[in-house]
Protein backbone atom coordinates (compact mmCIF):
# COMPACT_ATOMS: atom_id res chain seq x y z
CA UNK A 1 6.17 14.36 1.49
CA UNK A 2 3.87 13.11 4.14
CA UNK A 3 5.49 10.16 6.10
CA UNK A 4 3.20 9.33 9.30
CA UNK A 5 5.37 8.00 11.82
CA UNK A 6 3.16 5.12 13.10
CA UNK A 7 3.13 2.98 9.78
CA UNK A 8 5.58 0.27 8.22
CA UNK A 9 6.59 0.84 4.92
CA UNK A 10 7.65 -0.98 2.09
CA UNK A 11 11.00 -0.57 -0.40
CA UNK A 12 8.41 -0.95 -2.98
CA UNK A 13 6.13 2.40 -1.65
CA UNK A 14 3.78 0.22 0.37
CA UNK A 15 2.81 1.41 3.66
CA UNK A 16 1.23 -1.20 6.44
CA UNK A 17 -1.21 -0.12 9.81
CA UNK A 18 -1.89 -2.83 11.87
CA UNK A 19 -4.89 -2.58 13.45
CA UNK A 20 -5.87 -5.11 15.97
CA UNK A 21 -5.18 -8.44 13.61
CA UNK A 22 -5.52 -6.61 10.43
CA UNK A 23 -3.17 -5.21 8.62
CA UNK A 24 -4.37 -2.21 5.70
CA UNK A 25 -2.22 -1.93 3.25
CA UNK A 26 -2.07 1.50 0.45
CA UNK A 27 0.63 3.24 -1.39
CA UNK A 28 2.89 6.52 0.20
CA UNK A 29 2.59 9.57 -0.48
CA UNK A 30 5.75 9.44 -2.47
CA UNK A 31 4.15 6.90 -4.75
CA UNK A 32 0.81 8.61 -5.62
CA UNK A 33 3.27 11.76 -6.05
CA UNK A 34 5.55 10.24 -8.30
CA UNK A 35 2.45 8.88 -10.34
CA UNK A 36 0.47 11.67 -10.73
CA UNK A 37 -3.48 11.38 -11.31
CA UNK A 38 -4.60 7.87 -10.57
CA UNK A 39 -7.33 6.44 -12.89
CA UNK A 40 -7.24 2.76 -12.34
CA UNK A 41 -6.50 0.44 -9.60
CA UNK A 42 -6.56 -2.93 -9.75
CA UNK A 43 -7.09 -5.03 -6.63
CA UNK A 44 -7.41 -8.98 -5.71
CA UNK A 45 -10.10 -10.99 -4.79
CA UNK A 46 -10.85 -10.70 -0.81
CA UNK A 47 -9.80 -14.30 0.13
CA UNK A 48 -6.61 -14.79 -1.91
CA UNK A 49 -3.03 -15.46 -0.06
CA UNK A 50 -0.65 -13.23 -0.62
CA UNK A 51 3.04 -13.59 -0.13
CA UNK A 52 5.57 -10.92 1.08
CA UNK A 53 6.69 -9.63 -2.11
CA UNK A 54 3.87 -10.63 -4.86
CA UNK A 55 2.47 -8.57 -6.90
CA UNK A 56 -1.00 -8.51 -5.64
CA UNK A 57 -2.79 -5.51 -7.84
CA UNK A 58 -1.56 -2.74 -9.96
CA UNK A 59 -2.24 1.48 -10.18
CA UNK A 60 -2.87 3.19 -13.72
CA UNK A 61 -2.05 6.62 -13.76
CA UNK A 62 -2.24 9.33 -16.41
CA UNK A 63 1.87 8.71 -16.36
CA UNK A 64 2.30 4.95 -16.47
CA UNK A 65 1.25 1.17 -14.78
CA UNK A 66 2.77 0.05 -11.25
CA UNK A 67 2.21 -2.85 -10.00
CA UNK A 68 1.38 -3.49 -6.37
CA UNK A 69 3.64 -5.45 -4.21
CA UNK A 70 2.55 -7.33 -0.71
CA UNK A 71 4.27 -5.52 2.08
CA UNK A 72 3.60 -9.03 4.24
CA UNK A 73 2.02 -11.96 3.43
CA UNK A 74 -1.44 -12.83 4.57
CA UNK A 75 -5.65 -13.40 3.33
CA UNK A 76 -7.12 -10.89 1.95
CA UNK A 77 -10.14 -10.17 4.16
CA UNK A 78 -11.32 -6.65 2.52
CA UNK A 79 -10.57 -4.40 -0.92
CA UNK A 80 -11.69 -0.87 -0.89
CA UNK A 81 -14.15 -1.10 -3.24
CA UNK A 82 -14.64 2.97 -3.37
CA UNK A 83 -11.73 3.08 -5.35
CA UNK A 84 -13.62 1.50 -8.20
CA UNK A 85 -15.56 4.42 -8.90
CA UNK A 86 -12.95 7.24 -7.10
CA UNK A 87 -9.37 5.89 -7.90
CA UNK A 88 -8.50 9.64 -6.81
CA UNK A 89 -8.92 9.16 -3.31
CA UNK A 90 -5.40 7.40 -3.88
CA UNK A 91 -3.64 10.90 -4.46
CA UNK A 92 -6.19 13.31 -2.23
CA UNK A 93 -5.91 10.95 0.89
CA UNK A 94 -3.35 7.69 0.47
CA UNK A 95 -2.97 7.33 3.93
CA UNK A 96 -6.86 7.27 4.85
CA UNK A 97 -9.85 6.81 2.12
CA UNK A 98 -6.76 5.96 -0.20
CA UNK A 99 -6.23 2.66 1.39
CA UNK A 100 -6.00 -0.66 -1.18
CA UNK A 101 -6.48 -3.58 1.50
CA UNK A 102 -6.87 -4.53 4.42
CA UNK A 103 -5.07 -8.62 5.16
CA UNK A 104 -4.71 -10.89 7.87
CA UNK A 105 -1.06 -11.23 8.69
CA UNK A 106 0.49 -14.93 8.28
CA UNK A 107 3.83 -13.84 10.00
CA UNK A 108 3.46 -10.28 12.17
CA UNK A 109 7.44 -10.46 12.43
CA UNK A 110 7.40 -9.80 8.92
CA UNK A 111 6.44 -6.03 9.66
CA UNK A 112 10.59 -6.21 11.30
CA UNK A 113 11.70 -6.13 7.55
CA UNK A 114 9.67 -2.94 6.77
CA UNK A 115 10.80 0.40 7.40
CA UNK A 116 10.11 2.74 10.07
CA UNK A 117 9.28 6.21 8.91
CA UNK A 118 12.41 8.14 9.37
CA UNK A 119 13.99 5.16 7.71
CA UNK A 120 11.33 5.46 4.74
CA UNK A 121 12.29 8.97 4.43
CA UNK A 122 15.65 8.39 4.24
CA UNK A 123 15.20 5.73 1.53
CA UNK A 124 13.39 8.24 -0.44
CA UNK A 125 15.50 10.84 -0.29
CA UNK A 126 18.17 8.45 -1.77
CA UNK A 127 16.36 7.48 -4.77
C-alpha cells in the first residue's frame, strides 16, 4: 500500500495536500484497493461549503457505493472534472491525476485531527 509521507489522512480513507491555501483532497490507496475498478464518481458543485465530516460526493465501483467524507471543512474552489470521463485515474494514480478536489480550508488546525502517514498505516493495518 502506497502511503506518501507528506499528506494528512482521513479515518474515512481521505487523504489532504495543502498546497499554498488549497487543500486537494482524493481517496488512499487503500480505498481505491479495497474498491476495486472505479466507474463513477460523484463530486459537488465548486462553490459549496463543506464541513469536516460531510459527505461531500460518493465512488461507484464494480464492488459497491462509498460515499465521500470532507477531511476538513472549507469552499470548494475546483472538482477534477477528468474523472467524468476517466473515473480510473482513481485506482491507476489516487495520489496524483486521481485527485477529487481541491478546497479552501475554513480552519487549517483542522489538518491536527488527521493522521500522519505512519499513523495512517497503522490504522490500516488494524482494520
Amino acid at each position: 500500500m502506497e502511503c506518501p509521507s507528506h499528506l494528512k489522512y482521513s479515518r474515512d480513507h481521505e487523504w489532504v495536500r495543502i498546497e499554498g491555501d488549497k487543500a486537494v483532497v482524493g481517496i488512499s490507496d487503500y480505498a481505491q484497493d479495497k474498491l476495486e475498478d472505479v466507474v463513477y464518481i460523484d463530486l459537488p458543485e465548486p462553490g459549496r461549503e463543506l464541513q469536516q465530516g460531510d459527505i461531500f460526493g460518493s465512488v461507484e465501483s464494480v464492488k459497491t457505493v462509498s460515499d465521500l467524507i470532507a477531511p476538513i471543512s472549507g469552499e470548494v474552489l475546483e472538482v477534477n472534472e477528468e474523472l467524468e470521463d476517466a473515473p480510473e485515474q482513481v485506482n491507476q494514480d489516487p495520489y496524483g491525476a486521481g485527485w477529487m478536489i481541491k478546497v479552501r480550508p475554513d480552519d487549517p488546525s483542522e489538518l491536527d485531527s488527521l493522521l500522519d502517514a505512519d499513523a495512517y498505516r497503522q490504522f490500516v493495518e488494524e482494520l
